[in-house]
PDB file of N, CA and C in Angstrom:
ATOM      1  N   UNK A   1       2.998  36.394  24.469  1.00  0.00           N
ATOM      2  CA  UNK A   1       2.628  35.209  23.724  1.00  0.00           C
ATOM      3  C   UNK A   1       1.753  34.299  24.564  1.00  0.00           C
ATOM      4  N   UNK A   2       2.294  34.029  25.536  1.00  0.00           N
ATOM      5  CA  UNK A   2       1.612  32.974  26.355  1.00  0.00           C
ATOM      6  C   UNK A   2       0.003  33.766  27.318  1.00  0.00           C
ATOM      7  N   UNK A   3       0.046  34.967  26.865  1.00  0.00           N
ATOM      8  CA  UNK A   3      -1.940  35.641  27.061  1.00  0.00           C
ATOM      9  C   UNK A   3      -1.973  34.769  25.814  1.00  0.00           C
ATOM     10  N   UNK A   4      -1.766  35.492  24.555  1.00  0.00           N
ATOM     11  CA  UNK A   4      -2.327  35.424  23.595  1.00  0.00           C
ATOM     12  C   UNK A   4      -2.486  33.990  23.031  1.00  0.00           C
ATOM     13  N   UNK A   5      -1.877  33.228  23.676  1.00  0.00           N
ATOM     14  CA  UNK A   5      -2.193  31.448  23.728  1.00  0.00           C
ATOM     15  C   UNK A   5      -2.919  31.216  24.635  1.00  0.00           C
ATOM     16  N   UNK A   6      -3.183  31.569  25.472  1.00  0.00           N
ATOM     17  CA  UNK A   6      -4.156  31.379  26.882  1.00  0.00           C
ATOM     18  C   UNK A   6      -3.187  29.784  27.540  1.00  0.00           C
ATOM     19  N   UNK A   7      -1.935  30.408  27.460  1.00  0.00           N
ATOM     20  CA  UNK A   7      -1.446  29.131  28.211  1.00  0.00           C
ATOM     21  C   UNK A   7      -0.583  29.508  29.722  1.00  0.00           C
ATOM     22  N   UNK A   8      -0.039  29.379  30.505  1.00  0.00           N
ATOM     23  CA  UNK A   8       0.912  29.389  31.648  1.00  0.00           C
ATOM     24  C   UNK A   8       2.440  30.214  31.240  1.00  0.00           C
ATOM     25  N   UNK A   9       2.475  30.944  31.511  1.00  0.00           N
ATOM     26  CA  UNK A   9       3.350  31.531  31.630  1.00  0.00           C
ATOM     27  C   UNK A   9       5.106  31.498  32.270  1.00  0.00           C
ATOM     28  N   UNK A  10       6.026  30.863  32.283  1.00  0.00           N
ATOM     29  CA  UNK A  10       6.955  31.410  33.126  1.00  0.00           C
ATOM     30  C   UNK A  10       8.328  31.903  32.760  1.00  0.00           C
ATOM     31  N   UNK A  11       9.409  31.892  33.109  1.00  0.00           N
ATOM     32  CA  UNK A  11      10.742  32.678  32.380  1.00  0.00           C
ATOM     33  C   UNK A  11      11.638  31.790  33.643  1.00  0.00           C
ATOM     34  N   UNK A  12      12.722  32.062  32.373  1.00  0.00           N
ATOM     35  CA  UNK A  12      14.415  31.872  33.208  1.00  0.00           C
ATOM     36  C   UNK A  12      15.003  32.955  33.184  1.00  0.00           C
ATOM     37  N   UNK A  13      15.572  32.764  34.714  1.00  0.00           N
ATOM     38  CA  UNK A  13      16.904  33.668  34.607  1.00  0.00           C
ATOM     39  C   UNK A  13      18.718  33.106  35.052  1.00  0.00           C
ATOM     40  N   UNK A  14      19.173  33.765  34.856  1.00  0.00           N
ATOM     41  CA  UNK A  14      20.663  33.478  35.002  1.00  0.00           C
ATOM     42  C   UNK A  14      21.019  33.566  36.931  1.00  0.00           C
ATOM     43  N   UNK A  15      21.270  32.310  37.327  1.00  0.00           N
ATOM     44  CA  UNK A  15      21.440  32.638  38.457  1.00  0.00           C
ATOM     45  C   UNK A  15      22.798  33.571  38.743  1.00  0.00           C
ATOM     46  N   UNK A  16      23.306  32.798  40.181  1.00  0.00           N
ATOM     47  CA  UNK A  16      24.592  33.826  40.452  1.00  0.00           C
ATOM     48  C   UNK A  16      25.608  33.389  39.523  1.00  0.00           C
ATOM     49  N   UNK A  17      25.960  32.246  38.888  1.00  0.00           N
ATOM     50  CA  UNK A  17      26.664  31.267  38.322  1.00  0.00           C
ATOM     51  C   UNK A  17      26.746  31.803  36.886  1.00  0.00           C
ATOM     52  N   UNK A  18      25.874  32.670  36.881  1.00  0.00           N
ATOM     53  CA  UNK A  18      25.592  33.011  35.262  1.00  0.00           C
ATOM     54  C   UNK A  18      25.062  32.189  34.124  1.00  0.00           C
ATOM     55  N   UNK A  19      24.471  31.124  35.601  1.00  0.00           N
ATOM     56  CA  UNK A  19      24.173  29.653  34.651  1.00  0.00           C
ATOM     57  C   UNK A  19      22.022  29.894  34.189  1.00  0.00           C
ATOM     58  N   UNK A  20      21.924  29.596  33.020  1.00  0.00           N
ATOM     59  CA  UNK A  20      20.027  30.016  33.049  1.00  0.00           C
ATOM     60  C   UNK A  20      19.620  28.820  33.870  1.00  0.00           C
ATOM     61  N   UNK A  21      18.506  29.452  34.961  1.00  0.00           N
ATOM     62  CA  UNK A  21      17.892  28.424  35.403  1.00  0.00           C
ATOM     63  C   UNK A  21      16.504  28.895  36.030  1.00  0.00           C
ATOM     64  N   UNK A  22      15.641  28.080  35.733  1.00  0.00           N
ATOM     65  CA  UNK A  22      13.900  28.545  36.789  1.00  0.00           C
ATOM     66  C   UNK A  22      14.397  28.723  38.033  1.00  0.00           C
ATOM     67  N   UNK A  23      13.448  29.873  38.800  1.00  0.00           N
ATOM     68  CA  UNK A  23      13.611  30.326  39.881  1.00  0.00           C
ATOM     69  C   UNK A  23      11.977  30.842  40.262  1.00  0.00           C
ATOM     70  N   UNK A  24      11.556  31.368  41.545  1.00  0.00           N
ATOM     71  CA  UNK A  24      10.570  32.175  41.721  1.00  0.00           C
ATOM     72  C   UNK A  24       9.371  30.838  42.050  1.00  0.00           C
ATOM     73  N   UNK A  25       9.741  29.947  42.253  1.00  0.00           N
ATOM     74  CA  UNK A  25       8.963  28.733  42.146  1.00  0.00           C
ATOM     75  C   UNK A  25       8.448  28.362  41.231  1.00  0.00           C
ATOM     76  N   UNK A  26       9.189  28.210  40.185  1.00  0.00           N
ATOM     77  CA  UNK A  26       8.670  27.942  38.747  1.00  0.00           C
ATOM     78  C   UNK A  26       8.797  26.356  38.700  1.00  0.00           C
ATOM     79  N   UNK A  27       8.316  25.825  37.747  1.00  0.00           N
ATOM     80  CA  UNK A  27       8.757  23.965  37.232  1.00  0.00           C
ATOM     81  C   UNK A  27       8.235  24.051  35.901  1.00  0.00           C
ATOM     82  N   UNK A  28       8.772  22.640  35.181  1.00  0.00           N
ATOM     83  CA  UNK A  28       8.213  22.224  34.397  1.00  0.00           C
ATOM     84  C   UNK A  28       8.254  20.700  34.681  1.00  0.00           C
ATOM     85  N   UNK A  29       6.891  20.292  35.029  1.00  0.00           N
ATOM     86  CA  UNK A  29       6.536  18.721  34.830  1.00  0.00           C
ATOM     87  C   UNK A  29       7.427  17.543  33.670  1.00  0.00           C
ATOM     88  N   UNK A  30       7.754  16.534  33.896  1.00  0.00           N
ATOM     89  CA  UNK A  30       8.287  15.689  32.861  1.00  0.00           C
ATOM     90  C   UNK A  30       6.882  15.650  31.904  1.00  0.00           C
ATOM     91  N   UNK A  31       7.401  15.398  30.425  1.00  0.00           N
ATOM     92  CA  UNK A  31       6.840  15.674  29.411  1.00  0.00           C
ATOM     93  C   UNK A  31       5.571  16.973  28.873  1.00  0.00           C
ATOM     94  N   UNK A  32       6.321  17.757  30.015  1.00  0.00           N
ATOM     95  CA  UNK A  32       5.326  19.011  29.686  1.00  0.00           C
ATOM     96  C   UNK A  32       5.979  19.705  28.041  1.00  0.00           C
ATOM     97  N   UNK A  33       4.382  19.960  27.554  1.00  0.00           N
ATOM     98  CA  UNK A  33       4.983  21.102  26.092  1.00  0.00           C
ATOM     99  C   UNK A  33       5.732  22.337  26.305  1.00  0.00           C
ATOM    100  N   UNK A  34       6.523  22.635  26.098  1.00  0.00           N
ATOM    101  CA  UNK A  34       6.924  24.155  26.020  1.00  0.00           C
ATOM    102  C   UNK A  34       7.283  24.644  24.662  1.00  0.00           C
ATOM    103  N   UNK A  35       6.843  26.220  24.855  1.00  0.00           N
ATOM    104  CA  UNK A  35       7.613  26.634  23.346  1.00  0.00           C
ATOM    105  C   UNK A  35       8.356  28.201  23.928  1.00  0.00           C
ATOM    106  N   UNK A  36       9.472  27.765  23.600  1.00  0.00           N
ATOM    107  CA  UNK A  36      10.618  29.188  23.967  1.00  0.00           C
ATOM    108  C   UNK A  36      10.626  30.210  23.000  1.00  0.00           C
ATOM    109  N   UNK A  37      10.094  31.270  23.860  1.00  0.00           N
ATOM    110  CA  UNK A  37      10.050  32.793  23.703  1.00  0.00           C
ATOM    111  C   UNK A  37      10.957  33.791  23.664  1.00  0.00           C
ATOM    112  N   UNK A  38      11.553  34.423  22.928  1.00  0.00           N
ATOM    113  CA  UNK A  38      12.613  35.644  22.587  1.00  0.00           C
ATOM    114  C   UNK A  38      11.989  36.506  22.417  1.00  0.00           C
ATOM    115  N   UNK A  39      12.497  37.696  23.246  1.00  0.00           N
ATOM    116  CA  UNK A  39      12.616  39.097  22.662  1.00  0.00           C
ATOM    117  C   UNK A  39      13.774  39.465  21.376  1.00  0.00           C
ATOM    118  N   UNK A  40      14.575  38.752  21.200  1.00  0.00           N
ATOM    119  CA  UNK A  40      16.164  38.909  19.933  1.00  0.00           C
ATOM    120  C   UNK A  40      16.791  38.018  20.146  1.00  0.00           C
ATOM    121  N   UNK A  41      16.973  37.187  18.768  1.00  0.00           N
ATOM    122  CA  UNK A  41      18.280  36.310  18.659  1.00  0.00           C
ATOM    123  C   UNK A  41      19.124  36.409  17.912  1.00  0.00           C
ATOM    124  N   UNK A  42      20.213  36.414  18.668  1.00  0.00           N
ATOM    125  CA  UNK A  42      21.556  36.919  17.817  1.00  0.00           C
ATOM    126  C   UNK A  42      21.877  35.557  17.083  1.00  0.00           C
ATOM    127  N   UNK A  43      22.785  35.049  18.179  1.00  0.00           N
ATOM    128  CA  UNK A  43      23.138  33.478  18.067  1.00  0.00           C
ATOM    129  C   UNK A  43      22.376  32.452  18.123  1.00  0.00           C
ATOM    130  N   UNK A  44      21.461  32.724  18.863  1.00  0.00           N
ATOM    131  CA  UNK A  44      20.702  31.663  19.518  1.00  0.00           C
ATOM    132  C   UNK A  44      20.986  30.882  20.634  1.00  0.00           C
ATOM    133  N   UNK A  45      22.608  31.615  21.017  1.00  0.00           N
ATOM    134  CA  UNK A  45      23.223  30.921  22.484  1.00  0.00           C
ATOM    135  C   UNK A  45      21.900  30.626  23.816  1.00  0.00           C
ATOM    136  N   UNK A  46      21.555  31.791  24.152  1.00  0.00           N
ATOM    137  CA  UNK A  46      20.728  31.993  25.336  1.00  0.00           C
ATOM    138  C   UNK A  46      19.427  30.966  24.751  1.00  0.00           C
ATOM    139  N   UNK A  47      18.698  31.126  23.881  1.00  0.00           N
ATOM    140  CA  UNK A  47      17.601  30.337  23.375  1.00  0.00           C
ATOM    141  C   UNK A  47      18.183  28.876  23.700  1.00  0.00           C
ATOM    142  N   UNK A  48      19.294  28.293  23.397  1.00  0.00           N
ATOM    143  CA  UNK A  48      19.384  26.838  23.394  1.00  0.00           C
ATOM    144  C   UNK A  48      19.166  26.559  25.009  1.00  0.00           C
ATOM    145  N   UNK A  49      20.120  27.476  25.510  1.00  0.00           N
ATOM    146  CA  UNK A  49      20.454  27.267  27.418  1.00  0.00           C
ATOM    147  C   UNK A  49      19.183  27.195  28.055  1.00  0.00           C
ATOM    148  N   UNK A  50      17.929  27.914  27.822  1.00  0.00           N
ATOM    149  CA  UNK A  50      16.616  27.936  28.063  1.00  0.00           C
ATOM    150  C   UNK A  50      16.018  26.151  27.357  1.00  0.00           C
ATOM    151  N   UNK A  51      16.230  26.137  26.269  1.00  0.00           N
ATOM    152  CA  UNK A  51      15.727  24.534  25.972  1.00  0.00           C
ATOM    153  C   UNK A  51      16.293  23.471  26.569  1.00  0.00           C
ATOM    154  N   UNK A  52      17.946  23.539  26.884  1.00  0.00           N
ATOM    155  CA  UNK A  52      18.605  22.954  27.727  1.00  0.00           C
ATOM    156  C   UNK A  52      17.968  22.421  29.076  1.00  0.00           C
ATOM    157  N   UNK A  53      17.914  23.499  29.663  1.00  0.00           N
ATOM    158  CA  UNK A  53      16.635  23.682  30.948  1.00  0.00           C
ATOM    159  C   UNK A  53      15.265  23.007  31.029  1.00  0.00           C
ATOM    160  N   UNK A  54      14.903  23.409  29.538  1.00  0.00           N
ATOM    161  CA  UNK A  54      13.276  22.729  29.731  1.00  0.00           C
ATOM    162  C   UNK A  54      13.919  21.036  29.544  1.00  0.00           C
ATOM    163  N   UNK A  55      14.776  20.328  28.942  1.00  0.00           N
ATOM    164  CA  UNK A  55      15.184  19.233  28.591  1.00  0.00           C
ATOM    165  C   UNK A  55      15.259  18.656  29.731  1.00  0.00           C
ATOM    166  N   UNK A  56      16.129  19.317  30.378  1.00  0.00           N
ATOM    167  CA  UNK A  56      17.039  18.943  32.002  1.00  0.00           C
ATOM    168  C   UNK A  56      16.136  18.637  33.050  1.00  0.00           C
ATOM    169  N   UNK A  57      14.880  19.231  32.358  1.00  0.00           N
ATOM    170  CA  UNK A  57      13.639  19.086  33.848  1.00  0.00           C
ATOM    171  C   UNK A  57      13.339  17.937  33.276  1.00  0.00           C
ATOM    172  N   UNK A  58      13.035  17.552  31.694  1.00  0.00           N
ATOM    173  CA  UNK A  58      11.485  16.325  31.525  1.00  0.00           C
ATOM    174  C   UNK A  58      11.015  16.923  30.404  1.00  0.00           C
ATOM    175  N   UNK A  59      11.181  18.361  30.288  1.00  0.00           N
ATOM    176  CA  UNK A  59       9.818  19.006  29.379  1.00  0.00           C
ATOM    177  C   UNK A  59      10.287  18.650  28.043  1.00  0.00           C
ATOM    178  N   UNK A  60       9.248  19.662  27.212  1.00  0.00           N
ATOM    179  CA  UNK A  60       9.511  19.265  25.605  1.00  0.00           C
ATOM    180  C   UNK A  60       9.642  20.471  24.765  1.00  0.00           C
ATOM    181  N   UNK A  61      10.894  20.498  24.623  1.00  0.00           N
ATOM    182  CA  UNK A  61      10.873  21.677  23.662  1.00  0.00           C
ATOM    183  C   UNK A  61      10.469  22.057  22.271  1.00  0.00           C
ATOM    184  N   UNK A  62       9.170  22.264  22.332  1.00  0.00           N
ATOM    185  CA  UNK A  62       8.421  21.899  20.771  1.00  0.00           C
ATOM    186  C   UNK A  62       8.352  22.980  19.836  1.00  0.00           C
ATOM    187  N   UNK A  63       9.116  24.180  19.939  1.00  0.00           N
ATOM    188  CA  UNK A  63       9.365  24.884  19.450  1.00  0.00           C
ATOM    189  C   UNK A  63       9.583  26.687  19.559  1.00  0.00           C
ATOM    190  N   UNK A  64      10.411  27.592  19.054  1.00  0.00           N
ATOM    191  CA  UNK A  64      10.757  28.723  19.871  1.00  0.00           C
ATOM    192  C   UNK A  64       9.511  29.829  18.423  1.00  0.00           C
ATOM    193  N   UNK A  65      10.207  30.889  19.178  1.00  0.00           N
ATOM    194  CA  UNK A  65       9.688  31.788  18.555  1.00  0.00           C
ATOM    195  C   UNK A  65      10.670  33.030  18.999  1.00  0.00           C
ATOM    196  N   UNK A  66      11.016  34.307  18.526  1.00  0.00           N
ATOM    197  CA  UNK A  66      11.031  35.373  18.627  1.00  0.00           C
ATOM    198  C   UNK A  66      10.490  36.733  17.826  1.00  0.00           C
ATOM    199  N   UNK A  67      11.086  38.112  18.837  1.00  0.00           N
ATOM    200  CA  UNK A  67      10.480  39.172  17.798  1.00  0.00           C
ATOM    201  C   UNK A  67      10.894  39.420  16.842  1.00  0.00           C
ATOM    202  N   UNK A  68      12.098  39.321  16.829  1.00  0.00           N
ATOM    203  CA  UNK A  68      13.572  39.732  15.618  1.00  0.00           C
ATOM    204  C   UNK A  68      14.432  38.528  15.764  1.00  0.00           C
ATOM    205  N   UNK A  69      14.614  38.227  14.982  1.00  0.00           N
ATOM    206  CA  UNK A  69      15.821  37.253  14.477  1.00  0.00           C
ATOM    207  C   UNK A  69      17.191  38.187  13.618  1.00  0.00           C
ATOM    208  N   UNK A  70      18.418  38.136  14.592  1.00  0.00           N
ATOM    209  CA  UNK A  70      19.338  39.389  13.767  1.00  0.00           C
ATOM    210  C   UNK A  70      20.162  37.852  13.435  1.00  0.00           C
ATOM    211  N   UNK A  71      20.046  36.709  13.405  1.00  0.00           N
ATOM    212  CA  UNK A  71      21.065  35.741  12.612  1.00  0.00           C
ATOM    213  C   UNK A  71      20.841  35.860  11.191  1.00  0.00           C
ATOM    214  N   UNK A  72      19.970  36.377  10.302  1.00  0.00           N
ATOM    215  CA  UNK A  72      19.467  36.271   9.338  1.00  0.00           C
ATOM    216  C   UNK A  72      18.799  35.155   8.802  1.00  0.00           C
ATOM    217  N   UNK A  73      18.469  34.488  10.072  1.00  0.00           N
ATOM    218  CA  UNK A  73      17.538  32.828   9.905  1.00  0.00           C
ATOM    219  C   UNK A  73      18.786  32.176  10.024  1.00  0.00           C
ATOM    220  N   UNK A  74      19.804  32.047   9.870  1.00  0.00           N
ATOM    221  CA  UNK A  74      21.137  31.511  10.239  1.00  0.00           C
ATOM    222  C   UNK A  74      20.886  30.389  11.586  1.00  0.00           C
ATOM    223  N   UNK A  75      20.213  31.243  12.860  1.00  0.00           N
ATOM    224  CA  UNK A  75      20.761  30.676  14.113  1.00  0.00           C
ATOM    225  C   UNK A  75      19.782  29.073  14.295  1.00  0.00           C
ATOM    226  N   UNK A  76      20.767  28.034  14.373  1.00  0.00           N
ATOM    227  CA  UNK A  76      20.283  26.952  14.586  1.00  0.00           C
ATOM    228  C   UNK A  76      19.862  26.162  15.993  1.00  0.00           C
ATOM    229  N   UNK A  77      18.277  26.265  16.406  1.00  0.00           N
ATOM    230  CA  UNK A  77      18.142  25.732  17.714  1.00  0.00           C
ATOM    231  C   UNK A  77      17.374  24.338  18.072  1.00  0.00           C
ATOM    232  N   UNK A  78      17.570  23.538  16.869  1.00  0.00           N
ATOM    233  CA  UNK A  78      17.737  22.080  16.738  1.00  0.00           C
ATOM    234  C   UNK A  78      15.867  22.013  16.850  1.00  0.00           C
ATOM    235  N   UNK A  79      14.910  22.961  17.110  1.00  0.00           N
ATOM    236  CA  UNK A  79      13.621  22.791  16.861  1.00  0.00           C
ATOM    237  C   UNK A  79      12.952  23.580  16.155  1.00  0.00           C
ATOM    238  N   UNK A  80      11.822  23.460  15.461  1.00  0.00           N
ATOM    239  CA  UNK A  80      11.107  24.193  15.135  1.00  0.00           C
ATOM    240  C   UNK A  80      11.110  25.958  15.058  1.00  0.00           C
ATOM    241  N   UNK A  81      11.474  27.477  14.579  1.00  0.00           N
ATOM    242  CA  UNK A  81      11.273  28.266  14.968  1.00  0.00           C
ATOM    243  C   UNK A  81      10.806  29.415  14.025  1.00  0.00           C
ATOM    244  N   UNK A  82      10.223  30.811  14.512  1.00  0.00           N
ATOM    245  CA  UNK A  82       9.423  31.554  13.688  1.00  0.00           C
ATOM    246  C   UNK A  82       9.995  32.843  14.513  1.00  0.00           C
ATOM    247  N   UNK A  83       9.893  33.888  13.835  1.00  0.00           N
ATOM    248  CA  UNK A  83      10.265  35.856  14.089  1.00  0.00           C
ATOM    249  C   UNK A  83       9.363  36.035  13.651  1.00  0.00           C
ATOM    250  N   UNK A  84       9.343  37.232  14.146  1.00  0.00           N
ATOM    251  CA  UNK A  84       8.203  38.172  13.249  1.00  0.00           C
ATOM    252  C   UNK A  84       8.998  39.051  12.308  1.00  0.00           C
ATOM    253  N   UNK A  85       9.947  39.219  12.773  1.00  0.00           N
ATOM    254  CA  UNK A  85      10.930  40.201  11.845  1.00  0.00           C
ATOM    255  C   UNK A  85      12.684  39.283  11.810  1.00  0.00           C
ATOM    256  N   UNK A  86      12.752  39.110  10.518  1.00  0.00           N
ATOM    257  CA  UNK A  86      14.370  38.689  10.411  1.00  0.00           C
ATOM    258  C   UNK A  86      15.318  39.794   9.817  1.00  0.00           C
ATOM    259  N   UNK A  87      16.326  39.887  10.463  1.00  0.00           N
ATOM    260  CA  UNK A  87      16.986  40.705   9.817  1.00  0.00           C
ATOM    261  C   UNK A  87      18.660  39.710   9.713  1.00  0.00           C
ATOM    262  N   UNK A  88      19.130  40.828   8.277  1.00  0.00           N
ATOM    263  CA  UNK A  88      21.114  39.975   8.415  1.00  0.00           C
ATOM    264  C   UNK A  88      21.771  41.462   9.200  1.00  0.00           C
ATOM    265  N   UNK A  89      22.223  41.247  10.142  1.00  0.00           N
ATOM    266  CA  UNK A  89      23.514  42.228  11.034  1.00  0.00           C
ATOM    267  C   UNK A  89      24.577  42.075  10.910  1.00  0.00           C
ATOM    268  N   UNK A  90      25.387  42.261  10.162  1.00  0.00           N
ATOM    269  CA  UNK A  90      26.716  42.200  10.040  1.00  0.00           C
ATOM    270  C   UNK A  90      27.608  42.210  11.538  1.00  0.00           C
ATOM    271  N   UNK A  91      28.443  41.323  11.819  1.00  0.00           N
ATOM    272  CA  UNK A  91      29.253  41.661  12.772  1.00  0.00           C
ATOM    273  C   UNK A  91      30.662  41.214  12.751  1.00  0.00           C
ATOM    274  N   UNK A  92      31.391  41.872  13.049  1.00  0.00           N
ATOM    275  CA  UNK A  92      32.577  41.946  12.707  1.00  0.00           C
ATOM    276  C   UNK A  92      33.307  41.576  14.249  1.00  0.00           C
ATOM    277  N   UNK A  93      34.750  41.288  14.347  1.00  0.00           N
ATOM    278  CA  UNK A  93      35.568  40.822  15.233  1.00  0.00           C
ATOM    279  C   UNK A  93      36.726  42.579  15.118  1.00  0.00           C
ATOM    280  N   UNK A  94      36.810  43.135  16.388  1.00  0.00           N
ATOM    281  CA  UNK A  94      36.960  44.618  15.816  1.00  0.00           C
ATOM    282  C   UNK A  94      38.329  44.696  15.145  1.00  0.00           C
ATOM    283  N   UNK A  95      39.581  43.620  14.823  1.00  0.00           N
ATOM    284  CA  UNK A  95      40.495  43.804  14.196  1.00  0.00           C
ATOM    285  C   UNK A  95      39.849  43.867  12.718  1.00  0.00           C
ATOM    286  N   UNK A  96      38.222  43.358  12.321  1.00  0.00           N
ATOM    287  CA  UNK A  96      38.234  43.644  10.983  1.00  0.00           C
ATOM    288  C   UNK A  96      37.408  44.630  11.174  1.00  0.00           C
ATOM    289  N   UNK A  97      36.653  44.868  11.944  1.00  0.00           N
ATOM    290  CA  UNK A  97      35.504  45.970  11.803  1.00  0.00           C
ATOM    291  C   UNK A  97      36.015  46.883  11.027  1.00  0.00           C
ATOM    292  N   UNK A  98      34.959  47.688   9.963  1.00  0.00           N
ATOM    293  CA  UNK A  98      35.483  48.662   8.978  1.00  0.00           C
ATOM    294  C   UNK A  98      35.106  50.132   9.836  1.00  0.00           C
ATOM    295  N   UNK A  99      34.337  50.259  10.443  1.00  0.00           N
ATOM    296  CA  UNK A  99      34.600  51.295  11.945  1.00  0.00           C
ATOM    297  C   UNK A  99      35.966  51.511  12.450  1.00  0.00           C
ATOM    298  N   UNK A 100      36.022  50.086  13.173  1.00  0.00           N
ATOM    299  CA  UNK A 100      37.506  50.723  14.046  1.00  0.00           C
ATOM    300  C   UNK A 100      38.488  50.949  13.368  1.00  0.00           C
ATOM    301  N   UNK A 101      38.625  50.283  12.251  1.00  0.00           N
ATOM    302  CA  UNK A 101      39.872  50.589  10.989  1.00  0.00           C
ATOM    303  C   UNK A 101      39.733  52.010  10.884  1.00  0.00           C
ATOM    304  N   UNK A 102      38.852  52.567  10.978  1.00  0.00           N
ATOM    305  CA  UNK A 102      38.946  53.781  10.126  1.00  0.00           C
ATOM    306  C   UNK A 102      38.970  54.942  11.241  1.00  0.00           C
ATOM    307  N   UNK A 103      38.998  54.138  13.321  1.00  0.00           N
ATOM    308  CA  UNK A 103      39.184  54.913  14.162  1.00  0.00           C
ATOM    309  C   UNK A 103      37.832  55.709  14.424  1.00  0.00           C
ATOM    310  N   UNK A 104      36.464  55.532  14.015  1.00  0.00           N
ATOM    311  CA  UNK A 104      35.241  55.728  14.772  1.00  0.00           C
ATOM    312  C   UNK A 104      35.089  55.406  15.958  1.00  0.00           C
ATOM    313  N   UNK A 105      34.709  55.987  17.312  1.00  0.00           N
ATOM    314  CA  UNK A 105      34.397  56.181  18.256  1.00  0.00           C
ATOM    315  C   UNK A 105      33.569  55.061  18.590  1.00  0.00           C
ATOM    316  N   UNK A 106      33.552  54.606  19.450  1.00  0.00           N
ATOM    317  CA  UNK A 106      32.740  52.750  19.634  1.00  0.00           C
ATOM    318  C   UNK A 106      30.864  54.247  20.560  1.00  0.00           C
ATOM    319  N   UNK A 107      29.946  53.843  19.956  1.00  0.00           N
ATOM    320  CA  UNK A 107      29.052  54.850  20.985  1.00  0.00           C
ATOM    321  C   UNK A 107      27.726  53.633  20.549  1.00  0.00           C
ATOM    322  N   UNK A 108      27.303  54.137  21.906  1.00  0.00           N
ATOM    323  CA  UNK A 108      26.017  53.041  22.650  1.00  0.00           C
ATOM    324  C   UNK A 108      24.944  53.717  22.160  1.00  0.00           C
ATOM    325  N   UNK A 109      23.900  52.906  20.883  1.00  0.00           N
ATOM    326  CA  UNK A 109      22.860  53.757  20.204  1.00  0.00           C
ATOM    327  C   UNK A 109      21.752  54.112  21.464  1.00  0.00           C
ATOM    328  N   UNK A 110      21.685  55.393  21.728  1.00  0.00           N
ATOM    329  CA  UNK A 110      20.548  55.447  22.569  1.00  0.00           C
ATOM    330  C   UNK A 110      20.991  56.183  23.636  1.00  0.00           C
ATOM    331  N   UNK A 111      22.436  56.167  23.947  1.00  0.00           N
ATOM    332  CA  UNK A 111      23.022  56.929  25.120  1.00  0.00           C
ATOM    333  C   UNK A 111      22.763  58.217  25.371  1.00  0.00           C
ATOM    334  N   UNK A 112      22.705  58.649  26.428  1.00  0.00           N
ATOM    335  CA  UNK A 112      22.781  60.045  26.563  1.00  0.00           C
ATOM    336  C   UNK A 112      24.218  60.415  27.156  1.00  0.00           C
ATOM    337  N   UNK A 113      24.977  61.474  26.530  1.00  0.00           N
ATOM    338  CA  UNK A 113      26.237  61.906  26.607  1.00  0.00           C
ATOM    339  C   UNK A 113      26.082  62.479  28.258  1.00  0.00           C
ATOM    340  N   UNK A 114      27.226  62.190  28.434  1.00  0.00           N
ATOM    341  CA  UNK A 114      27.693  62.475  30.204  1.00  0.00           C
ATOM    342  C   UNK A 114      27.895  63.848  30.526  1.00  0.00           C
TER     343      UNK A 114
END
């Protein structure tokens, strides 16, 4: 996104704390624009913790974006936001899951068997 805007580039990561935070010598200036970037939002947990961040510095969180949205447009991140693809994912808590009820094998799409 940020080629295809011709703007500055940078990312968070989760330190040791598991807490998101800039690293690598990154900043954001007080009242700098930002707009937060997803690869998938489930919840939108991780998306807020990233705006959190840009907040915590000064910056401005003026709006997100991702590739897929699996909340079904559901996930609320108090700004502006756009997918390219939304989808609804059902998810279940596994005492209701209709899988484990029925004793299906929990398997990782994509795995290769051991």
């Amino acid at each position: 996104m940020a080629r295809a805007l011709s703007v500055r580039f940078i990312f968070t990561e989760r330190d040791a704390d598991r807490k998101m935070s800039l690293r690598r010598g990154f900043s954001i200036a007080p009242g700098e624009k930002v707009i937060v970037i997803e690869d998938v939002i489930t919840t939108g947990g991780s998306t807020r913790e990233v705006i959190d961040v840009v907040r915590g510095l000064g910056g401005l969180a003026i709006a997100a974006g991702s590739i897929i949205d699996r909340s079904g447009g559901a996930a609320d991140l108090g700004i502006p936001r756009v997918a390219l693809e939304t989808l609804s994912v059902p998810v279940w808590e596994p005492e209701r899951c209709p899988l484990c009820l029925k004793g299906e094998p929990v398997t990782k799409p994509g795995s290769r068997p051991v």
